[in-house]
N, C-alpha and C. Protein backbone atom coordinates (compact mmCIF):
# COMPACT_ATOMS: atom_id res chain seq x y z
N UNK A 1 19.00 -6.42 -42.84
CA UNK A 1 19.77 -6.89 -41.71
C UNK A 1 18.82 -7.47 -40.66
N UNK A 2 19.36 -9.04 -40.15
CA UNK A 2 18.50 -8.89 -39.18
C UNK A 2 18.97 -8.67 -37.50
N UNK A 3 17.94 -8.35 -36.74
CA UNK A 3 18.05 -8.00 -35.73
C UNK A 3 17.86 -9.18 -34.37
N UNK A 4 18.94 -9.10 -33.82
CA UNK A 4 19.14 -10.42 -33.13
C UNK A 4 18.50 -9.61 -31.89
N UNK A 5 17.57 -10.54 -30.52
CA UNK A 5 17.27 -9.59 -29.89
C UNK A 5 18.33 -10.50 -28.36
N UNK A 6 18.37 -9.74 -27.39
CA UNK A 6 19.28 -10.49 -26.33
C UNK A 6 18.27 -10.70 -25.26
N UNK A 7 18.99 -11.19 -24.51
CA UNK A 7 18.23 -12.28 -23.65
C UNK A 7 17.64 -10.80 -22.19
N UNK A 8 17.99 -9.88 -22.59
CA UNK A 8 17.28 -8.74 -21.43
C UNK A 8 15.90 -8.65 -22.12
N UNK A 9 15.81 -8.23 -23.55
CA UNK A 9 14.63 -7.91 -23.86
C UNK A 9 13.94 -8.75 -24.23
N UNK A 10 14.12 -10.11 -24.43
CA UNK A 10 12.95 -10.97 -24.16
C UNK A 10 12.54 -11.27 -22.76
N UNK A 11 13.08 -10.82 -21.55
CA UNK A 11 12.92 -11.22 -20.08
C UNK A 11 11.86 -9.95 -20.06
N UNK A 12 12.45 -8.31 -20.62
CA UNK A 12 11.80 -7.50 -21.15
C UNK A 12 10.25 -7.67 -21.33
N UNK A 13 9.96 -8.16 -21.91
CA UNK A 13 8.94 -8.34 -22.80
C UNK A 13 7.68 -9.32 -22.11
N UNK A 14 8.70 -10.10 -21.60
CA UNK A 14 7.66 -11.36 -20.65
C UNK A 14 7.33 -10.58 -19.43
N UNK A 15 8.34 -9.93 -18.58
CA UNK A 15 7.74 -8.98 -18.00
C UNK A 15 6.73 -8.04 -18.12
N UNK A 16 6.51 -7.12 -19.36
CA UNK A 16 5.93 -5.91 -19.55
C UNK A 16 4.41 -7.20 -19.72
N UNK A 17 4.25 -8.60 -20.29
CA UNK A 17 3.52 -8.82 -20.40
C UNK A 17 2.79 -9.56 -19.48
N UNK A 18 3.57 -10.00 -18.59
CA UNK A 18 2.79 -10.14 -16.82
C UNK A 18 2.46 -9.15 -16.37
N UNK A 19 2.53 -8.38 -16.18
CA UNK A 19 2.09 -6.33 -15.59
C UNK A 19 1.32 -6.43 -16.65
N UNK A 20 1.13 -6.65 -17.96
CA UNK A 20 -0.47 -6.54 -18.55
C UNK A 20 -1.59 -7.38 -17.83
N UNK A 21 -1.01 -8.32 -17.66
CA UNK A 21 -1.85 -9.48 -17.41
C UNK A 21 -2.58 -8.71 -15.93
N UNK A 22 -1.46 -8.85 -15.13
CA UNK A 22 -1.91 -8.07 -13.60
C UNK A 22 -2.74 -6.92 -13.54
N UNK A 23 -2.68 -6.15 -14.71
CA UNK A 23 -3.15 -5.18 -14.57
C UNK A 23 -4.65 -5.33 -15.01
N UNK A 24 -4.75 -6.03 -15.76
CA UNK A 24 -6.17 -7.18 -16.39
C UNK A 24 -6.73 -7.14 -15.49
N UNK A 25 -6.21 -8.13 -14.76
CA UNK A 25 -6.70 -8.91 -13.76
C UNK A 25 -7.43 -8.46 -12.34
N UNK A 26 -6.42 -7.00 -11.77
CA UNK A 26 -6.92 -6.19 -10.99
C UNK A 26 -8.10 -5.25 -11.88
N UNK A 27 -8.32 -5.20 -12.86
CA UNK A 27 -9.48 -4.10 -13.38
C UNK A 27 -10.52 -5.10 -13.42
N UNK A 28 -10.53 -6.27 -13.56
CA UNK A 28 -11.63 -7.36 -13.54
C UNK A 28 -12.01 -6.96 -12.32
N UNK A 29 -11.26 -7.00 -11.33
CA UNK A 29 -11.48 -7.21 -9.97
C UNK A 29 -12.13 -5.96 -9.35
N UNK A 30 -12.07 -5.28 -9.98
CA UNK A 30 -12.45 -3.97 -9.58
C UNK A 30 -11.46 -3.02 -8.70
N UNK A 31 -10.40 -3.39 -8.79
CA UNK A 31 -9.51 -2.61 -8.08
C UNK A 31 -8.81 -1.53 -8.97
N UNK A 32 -9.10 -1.40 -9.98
CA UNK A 32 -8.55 -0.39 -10.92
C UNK A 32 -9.76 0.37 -11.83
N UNK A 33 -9.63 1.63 -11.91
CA UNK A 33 -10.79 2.09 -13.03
C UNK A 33 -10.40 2.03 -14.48
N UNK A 34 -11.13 2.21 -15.13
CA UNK A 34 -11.24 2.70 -16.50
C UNK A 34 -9.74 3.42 -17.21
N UNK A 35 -9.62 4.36 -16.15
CA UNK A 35 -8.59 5.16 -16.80
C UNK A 35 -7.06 4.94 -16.74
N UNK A 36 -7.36 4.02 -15.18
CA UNK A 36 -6.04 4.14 -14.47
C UNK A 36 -5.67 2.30 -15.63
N UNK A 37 -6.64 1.68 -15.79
CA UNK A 37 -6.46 0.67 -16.79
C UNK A 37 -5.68 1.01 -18.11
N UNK A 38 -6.12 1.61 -18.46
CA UNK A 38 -5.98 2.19 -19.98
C UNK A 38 -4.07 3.18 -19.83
N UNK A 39 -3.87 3.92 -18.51
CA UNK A 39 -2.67 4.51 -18.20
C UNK A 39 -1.61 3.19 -18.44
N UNK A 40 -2.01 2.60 -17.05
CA UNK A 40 -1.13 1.37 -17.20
C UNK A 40 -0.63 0.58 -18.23
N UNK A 41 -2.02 0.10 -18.86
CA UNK A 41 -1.53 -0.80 -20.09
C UNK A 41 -0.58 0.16 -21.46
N UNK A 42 -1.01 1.30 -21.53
CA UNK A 42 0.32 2.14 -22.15
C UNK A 42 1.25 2.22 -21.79
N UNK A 43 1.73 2.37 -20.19
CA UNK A 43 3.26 2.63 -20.14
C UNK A 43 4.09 1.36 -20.53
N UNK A 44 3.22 -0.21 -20.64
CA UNK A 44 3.55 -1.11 -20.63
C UNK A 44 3.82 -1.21 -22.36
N UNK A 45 3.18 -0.82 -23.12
CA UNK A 45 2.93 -0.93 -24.15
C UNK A 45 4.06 -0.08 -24.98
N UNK A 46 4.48 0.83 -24.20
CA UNK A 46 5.70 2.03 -24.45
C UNK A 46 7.21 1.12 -24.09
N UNK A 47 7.05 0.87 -22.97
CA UNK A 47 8.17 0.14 -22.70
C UNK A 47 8.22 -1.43 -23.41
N UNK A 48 7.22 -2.26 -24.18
CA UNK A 48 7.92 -2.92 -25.03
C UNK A 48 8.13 -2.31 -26.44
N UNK A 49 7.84 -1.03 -26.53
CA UNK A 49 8.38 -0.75 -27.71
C UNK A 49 9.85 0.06 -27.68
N UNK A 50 10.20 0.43 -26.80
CA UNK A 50 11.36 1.09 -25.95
C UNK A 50 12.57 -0.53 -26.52
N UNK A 51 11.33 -1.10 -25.76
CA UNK A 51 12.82 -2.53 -25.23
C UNK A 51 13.12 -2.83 -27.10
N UNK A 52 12.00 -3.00 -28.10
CA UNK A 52 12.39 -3.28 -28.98
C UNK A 52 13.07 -2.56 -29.96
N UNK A 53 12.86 -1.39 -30.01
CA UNK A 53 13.50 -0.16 -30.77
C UNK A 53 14.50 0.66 -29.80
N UNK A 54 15.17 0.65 -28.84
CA UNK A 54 15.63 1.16 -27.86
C UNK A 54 16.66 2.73 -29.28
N UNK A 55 16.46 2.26 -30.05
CA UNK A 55 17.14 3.37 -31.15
C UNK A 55 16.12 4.69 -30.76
N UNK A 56 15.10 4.62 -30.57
CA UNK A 56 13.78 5.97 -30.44
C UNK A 56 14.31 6.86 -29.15
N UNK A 57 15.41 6.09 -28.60
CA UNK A 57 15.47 6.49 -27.57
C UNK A 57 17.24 7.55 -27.52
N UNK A 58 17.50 7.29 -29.00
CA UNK A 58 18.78 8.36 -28.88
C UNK A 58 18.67 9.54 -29.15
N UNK A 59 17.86 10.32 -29.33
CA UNK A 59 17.98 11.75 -29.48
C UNK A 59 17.66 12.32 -28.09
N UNK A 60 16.93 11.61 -26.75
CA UNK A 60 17.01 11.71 -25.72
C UNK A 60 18.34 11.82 -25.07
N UNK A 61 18.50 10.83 -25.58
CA UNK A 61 20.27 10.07 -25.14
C UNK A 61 21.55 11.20 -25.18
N UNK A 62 21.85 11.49 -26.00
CA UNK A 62 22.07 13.18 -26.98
C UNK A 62 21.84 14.15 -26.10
N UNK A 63 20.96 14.18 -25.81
CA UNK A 63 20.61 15.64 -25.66
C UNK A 63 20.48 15.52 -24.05
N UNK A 64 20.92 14.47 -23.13
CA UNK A 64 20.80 14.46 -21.76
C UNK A 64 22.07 14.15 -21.03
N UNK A 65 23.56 13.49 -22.42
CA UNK A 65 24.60 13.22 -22.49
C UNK A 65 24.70 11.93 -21.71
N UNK A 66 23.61 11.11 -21.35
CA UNK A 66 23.90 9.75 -21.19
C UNK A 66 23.75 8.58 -22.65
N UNK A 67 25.08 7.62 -22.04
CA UNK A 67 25.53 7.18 -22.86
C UNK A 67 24.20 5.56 -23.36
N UNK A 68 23.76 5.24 -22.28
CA UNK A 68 23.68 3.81 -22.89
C UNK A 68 21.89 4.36 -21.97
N UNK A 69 20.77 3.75 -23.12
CA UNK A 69 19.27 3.56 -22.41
C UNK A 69 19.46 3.11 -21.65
N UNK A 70 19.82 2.12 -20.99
CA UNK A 70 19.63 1.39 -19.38
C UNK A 70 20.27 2.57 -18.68
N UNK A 71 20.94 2.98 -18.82
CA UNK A 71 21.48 4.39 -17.94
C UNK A 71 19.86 5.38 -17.58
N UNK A 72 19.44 5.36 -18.87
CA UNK A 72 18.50 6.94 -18.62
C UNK A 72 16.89 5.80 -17.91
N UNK A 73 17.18 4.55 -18.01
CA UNK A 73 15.44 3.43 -17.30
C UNK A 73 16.24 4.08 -16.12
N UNK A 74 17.54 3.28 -15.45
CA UNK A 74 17.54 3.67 -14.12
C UNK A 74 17.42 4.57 -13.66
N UNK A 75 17.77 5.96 -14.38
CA UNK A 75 17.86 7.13 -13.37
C UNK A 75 16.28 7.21 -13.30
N UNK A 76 15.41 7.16 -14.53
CA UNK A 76 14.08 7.23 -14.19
C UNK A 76 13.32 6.74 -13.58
N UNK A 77 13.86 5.20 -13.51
CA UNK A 77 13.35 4.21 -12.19
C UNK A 77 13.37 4.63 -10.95
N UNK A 78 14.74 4.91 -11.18
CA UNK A 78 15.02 5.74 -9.16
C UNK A 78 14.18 6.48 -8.99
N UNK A 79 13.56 7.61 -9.82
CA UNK A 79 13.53 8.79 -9.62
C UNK A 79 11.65 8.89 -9.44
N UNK A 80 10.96 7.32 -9.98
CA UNK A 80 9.87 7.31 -9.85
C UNK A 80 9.73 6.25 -8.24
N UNK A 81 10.60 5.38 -7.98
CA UNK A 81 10.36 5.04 -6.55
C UNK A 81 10.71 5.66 -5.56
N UNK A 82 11.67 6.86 -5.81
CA UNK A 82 11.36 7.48 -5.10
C UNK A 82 9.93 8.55 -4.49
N UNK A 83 9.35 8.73 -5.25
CA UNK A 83 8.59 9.20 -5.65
C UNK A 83 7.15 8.52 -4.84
N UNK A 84 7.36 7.37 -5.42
CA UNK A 84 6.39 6.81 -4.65
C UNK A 84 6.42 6.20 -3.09
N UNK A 85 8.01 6.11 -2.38
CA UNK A 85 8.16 5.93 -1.21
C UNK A 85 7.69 7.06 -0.43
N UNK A 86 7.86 8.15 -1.43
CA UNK A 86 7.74 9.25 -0.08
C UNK A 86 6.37 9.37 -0.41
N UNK A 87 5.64 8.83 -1.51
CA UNK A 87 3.84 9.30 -1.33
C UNK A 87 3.63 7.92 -0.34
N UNK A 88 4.04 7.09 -0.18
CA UNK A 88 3.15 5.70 0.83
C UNK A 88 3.94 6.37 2.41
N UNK A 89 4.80 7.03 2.47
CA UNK A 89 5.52 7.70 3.66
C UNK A 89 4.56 8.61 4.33
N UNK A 90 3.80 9.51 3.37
CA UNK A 90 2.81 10.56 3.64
C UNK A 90 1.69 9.73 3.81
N UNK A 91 0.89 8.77 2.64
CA UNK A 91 0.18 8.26 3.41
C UNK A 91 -0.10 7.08 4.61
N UNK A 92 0.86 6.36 4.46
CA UNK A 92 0.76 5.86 6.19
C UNK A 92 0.77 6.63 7.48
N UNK A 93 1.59 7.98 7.32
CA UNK A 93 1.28 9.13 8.62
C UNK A 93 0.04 9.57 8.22
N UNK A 94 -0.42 9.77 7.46
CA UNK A 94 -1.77 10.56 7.53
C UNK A 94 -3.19 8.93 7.73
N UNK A 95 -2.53 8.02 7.96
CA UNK A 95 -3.50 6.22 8.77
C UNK A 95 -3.21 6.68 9.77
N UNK A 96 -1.64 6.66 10.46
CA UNK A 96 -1.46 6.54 11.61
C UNK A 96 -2.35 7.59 12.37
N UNK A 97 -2.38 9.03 11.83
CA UNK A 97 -3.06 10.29 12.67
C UNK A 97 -4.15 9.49 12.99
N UNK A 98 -5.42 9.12 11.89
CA UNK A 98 -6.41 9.42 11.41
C UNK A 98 -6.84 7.87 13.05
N UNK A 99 -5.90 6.57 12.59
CA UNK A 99 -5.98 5.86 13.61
C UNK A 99 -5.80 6.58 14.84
N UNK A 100 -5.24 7.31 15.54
CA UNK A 100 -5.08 7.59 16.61
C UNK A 100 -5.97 8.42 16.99
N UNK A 101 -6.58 9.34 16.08
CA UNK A 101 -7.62 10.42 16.40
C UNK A 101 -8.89 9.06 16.69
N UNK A 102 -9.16 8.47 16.07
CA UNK A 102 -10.24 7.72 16.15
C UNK A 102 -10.27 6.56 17.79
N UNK A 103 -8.75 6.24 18.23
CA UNK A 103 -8.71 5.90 19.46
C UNK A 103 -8.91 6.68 20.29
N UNK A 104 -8.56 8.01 20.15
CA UNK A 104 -8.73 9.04 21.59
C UNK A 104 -9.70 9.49 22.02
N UNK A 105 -10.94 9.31 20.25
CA UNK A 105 -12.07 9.78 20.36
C UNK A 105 -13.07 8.88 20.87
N UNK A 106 -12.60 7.40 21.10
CA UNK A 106 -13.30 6.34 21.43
C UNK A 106 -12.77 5.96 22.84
N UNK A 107 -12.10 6.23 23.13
CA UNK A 107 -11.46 5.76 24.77
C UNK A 107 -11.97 7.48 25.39
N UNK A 108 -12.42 8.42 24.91
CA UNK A 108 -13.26 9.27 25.94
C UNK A 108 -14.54 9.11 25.33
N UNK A 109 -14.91 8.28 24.69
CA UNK A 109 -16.73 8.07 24.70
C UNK A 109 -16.62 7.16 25.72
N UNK A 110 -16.19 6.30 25.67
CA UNK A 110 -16.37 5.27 26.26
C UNK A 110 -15.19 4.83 27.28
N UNK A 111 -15.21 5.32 28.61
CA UNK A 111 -14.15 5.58 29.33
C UNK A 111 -13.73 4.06 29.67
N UNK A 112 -12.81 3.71 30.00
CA UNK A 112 -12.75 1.86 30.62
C UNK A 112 -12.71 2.05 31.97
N UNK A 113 -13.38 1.36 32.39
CA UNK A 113 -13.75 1.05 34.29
C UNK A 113 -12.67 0.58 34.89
N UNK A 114 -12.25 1.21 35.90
CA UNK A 114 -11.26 0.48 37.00
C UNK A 114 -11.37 -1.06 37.10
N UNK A 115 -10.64 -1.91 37.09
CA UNK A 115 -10.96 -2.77 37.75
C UNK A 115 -10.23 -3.83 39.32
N UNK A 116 -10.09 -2.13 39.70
CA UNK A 116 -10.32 -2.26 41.35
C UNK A 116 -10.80 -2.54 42.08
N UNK A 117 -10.68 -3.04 43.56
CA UNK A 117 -12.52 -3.52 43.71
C UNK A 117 -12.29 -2.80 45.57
């Protein structure tokens, strides 16, 4: 039999393979290590095999009582941006402190002069 594929998982696929590319591209750059390279390019590598076999994905399916894979990406999607809003939430308050400690500690070294006369 053959397997016709639809127009999500080839958008699928071109996607997972720009996020390779990007992810390339930032480890060239030095903005990524070794490991966090090698993480990435697997989850990418998982999810085009997901998009192409999405069948690997029913005994999950089963056993969590959702009906359709795009059901169980989104809840996991949500459930990882969330995830990461509230870690960039924590770290922008812990800039903002770190900025403000560093102004308070610099406006009493260095007091600013009246300029009264």
């Amino acid at each position: 039999m053959v397997e016709t594929f639809l127009g999500v998982q080839v958008i699928s696929v071109f996607f997972a393979l720009f996020m390779m590319y990007l992810v390339r591209l930032h480890y060239k750059r030095g903005n990524l290590g070794r490991r966090e390279f090698f993480t990435w390019n697997g989850v990418w590598v998982v999810f085009i095999v997901f998009t192409f076999m999405p069948h690997l994905l029913s005994p999950i399916l089963t056993r969590l009582s959702i009906v359709r894979a795009l059901d169980l990406l989104m809840i996991v999607a949500f459930m990882i941006l969330t995830y990461i809003i509230f870690m960039d939430h924590i770290a922008i308050r812990d800039l903002y402190r770190k900025i403000n400690q560093m102004v308070s500690d610099k406006s009493q070294k260095y007091p600013q002069k009246s300029s009264k006369k």
